[in-house]
C-alpha atoms as a PDB file:
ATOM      1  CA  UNK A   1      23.297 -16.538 -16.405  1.00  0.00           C
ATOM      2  CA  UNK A   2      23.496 -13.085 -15.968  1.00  0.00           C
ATOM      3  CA  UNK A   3      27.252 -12.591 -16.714  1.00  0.00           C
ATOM      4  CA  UNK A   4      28.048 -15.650 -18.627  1.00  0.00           C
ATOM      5  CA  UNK A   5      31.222 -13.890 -20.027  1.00  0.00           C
ATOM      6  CA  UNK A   6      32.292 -12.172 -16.335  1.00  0.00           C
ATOM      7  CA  UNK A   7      31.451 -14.700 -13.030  1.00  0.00           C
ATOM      8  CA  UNK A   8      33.407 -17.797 -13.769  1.00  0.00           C
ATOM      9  CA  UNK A   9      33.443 -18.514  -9.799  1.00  0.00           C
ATOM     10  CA  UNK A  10      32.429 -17.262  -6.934  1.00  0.00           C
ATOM     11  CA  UNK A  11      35.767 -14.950  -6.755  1.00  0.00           C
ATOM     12  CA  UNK A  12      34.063 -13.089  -9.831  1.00  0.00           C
ATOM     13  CA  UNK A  13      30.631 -12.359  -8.070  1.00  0.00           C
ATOM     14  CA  UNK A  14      30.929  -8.348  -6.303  1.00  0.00           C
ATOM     15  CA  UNK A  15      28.204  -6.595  -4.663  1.00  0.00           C
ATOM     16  CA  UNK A  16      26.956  -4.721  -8.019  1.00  0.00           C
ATOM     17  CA  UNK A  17      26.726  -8.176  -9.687  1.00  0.00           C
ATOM     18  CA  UNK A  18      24.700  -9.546  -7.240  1.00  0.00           C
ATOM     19  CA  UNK A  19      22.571  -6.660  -6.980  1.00  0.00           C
ATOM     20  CA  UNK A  20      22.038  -6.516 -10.979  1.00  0.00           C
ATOM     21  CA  UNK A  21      21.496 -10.049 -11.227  1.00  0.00           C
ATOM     22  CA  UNK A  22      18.962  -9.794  -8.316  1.00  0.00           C
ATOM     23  CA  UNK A  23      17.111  -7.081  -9.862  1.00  0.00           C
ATOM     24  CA  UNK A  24      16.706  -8.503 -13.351  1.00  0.00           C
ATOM     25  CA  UNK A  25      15.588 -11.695 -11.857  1.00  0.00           C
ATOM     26  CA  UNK A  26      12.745  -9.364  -9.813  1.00  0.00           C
ATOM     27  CA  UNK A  27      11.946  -7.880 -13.195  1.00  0.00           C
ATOM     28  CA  UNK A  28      11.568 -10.871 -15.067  1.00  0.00           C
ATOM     29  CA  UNK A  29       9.851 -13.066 -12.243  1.00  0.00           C
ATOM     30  CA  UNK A  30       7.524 -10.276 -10.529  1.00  0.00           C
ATOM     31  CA  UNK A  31       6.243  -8.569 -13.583  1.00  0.00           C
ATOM     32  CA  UNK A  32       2.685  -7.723 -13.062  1.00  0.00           C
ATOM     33  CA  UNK A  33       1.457  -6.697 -16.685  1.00  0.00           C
ATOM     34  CA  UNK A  34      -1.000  -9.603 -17.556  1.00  0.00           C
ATOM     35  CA  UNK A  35      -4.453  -7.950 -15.282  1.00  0.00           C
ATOM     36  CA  UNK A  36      -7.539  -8.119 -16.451  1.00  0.00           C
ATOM     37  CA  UNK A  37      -6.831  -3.881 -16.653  1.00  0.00           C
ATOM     38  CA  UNK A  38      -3.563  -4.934 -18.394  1.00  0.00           C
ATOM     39  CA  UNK A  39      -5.412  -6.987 -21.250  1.00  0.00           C
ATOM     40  CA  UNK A  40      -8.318  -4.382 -21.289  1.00  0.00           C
ATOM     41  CA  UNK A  41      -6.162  -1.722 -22.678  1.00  0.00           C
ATOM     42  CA  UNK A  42      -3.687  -3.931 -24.914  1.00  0.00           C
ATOM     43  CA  UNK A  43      -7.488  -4.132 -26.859  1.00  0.00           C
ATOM     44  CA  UNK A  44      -8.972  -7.279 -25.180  1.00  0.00           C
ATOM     45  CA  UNK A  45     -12.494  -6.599 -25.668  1.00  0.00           C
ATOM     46  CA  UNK A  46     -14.272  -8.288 -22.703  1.00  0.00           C
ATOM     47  CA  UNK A  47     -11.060  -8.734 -20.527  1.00  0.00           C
ATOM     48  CA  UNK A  48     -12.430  -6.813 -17.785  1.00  0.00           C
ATOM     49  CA  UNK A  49     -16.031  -6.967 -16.811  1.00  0.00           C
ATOM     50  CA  UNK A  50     -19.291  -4.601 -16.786  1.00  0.00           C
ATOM     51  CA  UNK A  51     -18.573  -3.673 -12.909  1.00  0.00           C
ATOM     52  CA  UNK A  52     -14.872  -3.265 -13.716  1.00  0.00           C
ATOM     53  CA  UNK A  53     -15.445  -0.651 -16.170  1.00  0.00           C
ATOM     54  CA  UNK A  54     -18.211   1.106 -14.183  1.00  0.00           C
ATOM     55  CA  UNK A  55     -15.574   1.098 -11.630  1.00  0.00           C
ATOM     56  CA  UNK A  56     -12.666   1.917 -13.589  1.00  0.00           C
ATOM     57  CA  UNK A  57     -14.696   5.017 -14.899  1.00  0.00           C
ATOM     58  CA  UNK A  58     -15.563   6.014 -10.975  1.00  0.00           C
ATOM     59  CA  UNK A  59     -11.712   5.743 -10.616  1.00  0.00           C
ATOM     60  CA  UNK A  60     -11.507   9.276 -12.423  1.00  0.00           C
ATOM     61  CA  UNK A  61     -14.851  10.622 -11.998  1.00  0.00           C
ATOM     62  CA  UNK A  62     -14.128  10.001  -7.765  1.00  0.00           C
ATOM     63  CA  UNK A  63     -10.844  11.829  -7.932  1.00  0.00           C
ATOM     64  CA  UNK A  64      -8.964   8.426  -7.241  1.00  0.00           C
ATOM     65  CA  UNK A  65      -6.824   8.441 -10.606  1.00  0.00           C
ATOM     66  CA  UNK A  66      -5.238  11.741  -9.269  1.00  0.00           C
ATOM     67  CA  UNK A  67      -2.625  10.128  -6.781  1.00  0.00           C
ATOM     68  CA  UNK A  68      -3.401   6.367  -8.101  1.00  0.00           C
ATOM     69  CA  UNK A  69      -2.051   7.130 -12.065  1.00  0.00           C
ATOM     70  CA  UNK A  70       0.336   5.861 -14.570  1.00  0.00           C
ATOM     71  CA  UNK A  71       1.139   2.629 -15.256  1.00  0.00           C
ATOM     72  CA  UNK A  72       2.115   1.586 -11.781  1.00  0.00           C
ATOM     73  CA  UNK A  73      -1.221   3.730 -10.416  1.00  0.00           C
ATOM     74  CA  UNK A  74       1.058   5.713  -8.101  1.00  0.00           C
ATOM     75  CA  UNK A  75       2.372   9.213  -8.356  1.00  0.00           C
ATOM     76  CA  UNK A  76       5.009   8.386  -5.908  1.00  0.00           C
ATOM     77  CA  UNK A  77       4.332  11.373  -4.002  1.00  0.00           C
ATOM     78  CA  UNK A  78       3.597  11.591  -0.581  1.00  0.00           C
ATOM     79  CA  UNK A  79       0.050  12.447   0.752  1.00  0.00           C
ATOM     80  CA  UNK A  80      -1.660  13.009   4.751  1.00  0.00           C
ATOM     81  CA  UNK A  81      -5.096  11.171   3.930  1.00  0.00           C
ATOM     82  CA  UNK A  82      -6.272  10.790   8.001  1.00  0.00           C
ATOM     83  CA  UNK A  83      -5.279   7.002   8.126  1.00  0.00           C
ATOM     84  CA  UNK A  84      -5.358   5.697  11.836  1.00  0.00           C
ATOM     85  CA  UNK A  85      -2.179   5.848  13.844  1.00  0.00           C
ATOM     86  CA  UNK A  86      -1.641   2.519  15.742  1.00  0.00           C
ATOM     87  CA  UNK A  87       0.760   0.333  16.889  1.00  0.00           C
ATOM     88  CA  UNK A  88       4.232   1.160  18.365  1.00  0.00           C
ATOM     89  CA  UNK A  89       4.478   4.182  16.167  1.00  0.00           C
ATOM     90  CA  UNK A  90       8.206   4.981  15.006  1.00  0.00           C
ATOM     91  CA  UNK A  91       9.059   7.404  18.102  1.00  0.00           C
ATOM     92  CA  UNK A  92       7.853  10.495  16.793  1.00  0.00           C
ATOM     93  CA  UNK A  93       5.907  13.410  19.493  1.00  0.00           C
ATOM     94  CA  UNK A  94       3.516  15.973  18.923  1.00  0.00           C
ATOM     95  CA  UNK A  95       3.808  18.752  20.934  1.00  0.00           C
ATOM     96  CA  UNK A  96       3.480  18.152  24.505  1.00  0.00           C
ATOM     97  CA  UNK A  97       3.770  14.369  23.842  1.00  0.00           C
ATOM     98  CA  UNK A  98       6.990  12.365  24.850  1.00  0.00           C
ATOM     99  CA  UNK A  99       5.852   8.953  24.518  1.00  0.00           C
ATOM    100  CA  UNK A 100       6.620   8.192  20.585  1.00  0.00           C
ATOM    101  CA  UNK A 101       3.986   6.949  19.758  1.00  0.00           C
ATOM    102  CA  UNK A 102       3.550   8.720  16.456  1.00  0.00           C
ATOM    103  CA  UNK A 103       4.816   8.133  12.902  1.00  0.00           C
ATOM    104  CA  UNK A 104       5.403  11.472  11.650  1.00  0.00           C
ATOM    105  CA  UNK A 105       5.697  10.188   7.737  1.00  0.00           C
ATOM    106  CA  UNK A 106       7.631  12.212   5.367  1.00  0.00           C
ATOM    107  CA  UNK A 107       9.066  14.273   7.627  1.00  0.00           C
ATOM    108  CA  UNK A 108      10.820  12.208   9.104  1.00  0.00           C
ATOM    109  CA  UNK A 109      12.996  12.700   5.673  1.00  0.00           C
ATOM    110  CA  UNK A 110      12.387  16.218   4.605  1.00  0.00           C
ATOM    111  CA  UNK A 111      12.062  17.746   8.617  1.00  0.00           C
ATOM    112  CA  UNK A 112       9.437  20.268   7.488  1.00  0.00           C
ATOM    113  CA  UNK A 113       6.529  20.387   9.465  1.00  0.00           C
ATOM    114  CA  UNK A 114       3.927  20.728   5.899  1.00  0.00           C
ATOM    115  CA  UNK A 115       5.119  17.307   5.404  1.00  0.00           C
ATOM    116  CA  UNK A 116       4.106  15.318   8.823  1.00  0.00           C
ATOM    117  CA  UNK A 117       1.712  12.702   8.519  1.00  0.00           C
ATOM    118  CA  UNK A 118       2.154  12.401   4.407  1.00  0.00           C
ATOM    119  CA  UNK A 119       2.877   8.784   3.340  1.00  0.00           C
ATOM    120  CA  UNK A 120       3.682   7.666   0.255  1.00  0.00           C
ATOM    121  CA  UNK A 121       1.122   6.799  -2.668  1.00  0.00           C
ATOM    122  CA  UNK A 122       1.248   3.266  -2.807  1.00  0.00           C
ATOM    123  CA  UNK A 123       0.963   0.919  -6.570  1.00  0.00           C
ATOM    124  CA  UNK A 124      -2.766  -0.250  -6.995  1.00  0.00           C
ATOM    125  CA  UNK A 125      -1.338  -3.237  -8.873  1.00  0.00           C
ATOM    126  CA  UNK A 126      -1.782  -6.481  -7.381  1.00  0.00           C
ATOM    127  CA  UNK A 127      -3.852  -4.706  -4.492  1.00  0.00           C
ATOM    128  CA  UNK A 128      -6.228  -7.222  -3.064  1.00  0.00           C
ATOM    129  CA  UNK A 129      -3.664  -9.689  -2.695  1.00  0.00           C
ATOM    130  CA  UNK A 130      -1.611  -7.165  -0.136  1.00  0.00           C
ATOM    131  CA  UNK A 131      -3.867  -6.246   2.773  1.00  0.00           C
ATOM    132  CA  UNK A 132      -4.057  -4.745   5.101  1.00  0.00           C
ATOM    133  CA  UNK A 133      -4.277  -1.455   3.875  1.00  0.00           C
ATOM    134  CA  UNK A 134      -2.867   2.047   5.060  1.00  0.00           C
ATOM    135  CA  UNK A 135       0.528   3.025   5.973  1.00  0.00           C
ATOM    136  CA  UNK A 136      -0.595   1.674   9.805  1.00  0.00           C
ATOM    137  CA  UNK A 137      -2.248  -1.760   8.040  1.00  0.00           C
ATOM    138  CA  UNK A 138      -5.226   0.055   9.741  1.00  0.00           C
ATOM    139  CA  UNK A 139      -7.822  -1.880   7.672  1.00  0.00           C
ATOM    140  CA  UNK A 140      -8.058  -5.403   7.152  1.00  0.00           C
ATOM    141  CA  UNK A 141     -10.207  -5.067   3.923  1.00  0.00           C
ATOM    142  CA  UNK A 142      -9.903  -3.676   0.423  1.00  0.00           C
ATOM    143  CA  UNK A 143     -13.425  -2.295   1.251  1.00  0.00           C
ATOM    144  CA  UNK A 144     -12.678  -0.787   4.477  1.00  0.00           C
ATOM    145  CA  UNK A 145      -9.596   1.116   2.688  1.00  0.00           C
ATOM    146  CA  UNK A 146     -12.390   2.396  -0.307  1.00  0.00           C
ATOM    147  CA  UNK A 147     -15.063   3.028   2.386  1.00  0.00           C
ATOM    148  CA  UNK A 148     -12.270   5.156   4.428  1.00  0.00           C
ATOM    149  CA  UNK A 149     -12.284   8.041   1.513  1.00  0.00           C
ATOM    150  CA  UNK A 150     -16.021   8.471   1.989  1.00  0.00           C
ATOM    151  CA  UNK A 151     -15.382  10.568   4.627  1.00  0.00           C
ATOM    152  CA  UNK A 152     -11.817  10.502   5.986  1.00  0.00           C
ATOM    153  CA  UNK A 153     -12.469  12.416   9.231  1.00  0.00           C
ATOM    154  CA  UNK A 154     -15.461  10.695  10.271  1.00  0.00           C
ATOM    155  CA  UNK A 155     -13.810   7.122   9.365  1.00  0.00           C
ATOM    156  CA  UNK A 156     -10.828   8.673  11.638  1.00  0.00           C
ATOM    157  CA  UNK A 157     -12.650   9.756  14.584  1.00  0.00           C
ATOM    158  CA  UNK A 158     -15.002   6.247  14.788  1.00  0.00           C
ATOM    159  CA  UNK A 159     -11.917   3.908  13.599  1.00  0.00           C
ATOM    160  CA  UNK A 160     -13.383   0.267  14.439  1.00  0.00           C
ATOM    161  CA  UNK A 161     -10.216  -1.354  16.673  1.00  0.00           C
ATOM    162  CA  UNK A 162     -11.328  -4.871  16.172  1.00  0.00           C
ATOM    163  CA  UNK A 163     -10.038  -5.417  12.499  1.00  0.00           C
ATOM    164  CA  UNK A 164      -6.833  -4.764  13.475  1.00  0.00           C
ATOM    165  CA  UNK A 165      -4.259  -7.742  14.500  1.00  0.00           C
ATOM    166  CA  UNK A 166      -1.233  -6.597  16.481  1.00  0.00           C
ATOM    167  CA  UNK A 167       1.254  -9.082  18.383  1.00  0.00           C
ATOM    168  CA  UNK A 168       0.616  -8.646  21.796  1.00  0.00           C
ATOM    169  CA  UNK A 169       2.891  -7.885  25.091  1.00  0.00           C
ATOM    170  CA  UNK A 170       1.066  -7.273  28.182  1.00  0.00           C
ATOM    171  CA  UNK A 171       3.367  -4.219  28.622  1.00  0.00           C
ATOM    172  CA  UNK A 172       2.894  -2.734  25.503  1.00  0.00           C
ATOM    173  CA  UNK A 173      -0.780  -3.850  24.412  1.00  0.00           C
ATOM    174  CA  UNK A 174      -2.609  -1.200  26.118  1.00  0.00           C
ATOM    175  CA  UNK A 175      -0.528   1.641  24.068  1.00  0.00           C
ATOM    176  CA  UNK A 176      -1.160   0.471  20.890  1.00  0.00           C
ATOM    177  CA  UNK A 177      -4.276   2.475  20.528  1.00  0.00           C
ATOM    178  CA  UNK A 178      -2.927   5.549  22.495  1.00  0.00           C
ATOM    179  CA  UNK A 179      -2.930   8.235  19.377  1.00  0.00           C
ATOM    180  CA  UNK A 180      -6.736   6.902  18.622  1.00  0.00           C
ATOM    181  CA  UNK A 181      -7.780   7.789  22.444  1.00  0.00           C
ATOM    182  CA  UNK A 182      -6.304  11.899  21.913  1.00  0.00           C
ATOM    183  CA  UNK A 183      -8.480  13.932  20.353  1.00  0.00           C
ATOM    184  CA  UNK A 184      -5.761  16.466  20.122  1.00  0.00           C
ATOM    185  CA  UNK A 185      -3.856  13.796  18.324  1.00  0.00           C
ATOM    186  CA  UNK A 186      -6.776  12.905  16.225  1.00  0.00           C
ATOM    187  CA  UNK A 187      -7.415  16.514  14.999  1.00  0.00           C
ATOM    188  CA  UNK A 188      -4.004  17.168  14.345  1.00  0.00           C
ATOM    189  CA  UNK A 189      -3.926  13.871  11.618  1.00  0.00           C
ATOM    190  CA  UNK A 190      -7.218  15.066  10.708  1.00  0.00           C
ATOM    191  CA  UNK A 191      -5.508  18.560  10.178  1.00  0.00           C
ATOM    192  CA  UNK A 192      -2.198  17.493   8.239  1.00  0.00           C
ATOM    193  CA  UNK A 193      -5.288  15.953   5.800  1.00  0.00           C
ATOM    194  CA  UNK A 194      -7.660  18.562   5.433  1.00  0.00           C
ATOM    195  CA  UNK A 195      -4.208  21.051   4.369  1.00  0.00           C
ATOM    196  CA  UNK A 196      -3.750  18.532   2.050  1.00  0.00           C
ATOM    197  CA  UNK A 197      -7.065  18.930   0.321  1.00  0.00           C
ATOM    198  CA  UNK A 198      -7.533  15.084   1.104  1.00  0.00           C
ATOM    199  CA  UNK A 199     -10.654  15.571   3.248  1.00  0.00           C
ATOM    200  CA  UNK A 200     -13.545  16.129   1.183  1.00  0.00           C
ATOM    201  CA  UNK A 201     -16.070  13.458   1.385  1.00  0.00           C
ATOM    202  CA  UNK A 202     -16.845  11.039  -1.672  1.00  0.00           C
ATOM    203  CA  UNK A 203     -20.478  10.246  -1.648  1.00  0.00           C
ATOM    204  CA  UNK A 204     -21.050   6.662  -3.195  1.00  0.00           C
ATOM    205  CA  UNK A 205     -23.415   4.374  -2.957  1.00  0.00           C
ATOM    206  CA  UNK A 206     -23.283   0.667  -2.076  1.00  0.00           C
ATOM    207  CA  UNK A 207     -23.427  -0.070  -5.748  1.00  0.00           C
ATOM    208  CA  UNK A 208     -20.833   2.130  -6.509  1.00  0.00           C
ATOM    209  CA  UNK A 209     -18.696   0.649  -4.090  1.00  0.00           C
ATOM    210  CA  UNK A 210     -18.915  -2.525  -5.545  1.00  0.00           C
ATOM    211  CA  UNK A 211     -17.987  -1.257  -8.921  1.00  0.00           C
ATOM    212  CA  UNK A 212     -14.578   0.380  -7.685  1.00  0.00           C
ATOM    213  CA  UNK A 213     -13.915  -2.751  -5.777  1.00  0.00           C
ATOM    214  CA  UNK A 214     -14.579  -5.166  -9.139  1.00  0.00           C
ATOM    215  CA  UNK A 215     -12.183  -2.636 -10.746  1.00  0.00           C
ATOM    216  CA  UNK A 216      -9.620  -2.914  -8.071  1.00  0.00           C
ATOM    217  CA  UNK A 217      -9.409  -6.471  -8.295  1.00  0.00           C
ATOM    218  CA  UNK A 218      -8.889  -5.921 -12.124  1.00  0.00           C
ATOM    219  CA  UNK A 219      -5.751  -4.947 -11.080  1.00  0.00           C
ATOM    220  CA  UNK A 220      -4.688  -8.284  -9.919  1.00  0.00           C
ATOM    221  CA  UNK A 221      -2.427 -10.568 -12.312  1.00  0.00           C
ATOM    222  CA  UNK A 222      -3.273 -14.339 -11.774  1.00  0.00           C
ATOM    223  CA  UNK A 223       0.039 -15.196 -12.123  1.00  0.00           C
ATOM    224  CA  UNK A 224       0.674 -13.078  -8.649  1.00  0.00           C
ATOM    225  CA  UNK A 225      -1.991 -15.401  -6.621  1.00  0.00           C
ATOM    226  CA  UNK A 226       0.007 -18.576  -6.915  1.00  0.00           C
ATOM    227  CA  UNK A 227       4.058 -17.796  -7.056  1.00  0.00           C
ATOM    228  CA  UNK A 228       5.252 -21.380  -6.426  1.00  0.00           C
ATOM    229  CA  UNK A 229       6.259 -21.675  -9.443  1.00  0.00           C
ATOM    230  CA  UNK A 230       9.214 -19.333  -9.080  1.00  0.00           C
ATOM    231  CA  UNK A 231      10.783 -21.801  -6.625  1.00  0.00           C
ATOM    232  CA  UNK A 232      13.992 -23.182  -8.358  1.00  0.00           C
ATOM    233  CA  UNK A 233      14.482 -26.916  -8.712  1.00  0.00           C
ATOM    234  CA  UNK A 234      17.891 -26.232  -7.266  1.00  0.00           C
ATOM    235  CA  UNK A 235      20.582 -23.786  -6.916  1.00  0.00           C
ATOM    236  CA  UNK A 236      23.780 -23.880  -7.297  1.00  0.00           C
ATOM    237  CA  UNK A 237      25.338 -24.753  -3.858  1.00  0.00           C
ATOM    238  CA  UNK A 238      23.248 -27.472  -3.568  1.00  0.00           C
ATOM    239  CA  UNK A 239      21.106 -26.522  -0.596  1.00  0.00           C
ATOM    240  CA  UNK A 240      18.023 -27.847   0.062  1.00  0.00           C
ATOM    241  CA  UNK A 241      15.431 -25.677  -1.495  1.00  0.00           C
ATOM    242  CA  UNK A 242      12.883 -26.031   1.395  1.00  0.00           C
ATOM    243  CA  UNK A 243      15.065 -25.500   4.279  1.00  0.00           C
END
């Protein structure tokens, strides 16, 4: 349906056809613009709630809408914000270090040292359906993620292990937390943050948690939390669809 006029068989079908055809399908199917938020600002009075607004004005006031902005609340830039290093890490080694353990972030890309241990600003939309949270899946709530910013240092330092879920080898289990037992290691995340101005404590209270968290989930389109209707009666080779 895509190229009506051009694929006539499957000789006709190249790798930029298939890509195109995937993407509009992606843009069409996956659109997220139908939030509570969304319906809010298109002028539906009452689309969001009273703790959704408080939040959504603690958004900006907090400092949140600074990395989290534009329509997609991302600035696709890359930020260190302390998250907790876990798991098999992607073979990176701070200084003195040979085991790899570390994921070293943008640098990886770029290969200047500023950049280690910045990750990219994720979207907001759709976020409570997408946990866990952090580049590491370090938190297993949305509320965990918010209550990281309170203080990023002190959330770093007395990370609690248990929400994690990792698939487990008896070889490899006991160096999944390896970074988190360093101090050195700790303070030098800790350090790529506080250089990044991202650091400073938020105070907020338990009610003001709440508030950014009704926001947050103002974010979410229903049509995201059930996508079974994007399965295809059939496709064209004939395949069954659930195998």
């Amino acid at each position: 349906q895509a190229y009506p006029d051009q694929v006539q068989s499957a000789d006709d079908i190249d790798i930029v056809k298939t890509a195109n055809a995937i993407a509009a399908f992606e843009a069409s199917a996956f659109r997220t613009n139908n939030s509570p938020f969304d319906r809010q600002m298109r002028g539906e009075t009452g689309a969001m709630n009273e703790a959704a607004l408080r939040g959504m004005n603690l958004f900006d006031v907090k400092g949140c809408s600074g990395c989290h902005s534009g329509t997609m609340q991302t600035d696709n830039r890359f930020h260190a914000i302390a998250i907790p290093q876990l798991g098999p890490g992607k073979g990176d080694n701070s200084e003195g270090y040979t085991d790899g353990r570390e994921d070293f972030g943008r640098e990886r890309v770029t290969e200047d040292s500023n950049d280690r241990f910045k990750f990219r600003t994720p979207s907001l939309r759709n976020i409570e359906l997408t946990a866990p949270y952090g580049h590491t899946g370090a938190y297993a709530t949305l509320e965990a993620m918010v209550r990281h910013y309170i203080n990023p240092q002190n959330a770093l330092m007395n990370y609690d292990r248990t929400q994690v879920i990792l698939p487990s080898r008896s070889d490899l289990d006991e160096k999944d937390f390896v970074v988190l037992d360093d101090v050195v290691r700790l303070q030098a995340i800790a350090g790529a943050a506080r250089r990044n101005g991202r650091l400073r404590p938020q105070d907020m209270t338990a009610n003001e948690i709440e508030d950014l968290l009704a926001f947050l989930h103002a974010l979410t389109d229903p049509d995201s939390v059930d996508l079974n209707d994007r399965v295809p009666a059939s496709v064209p080779s004939g395949l069954n669809i659930q195998d």
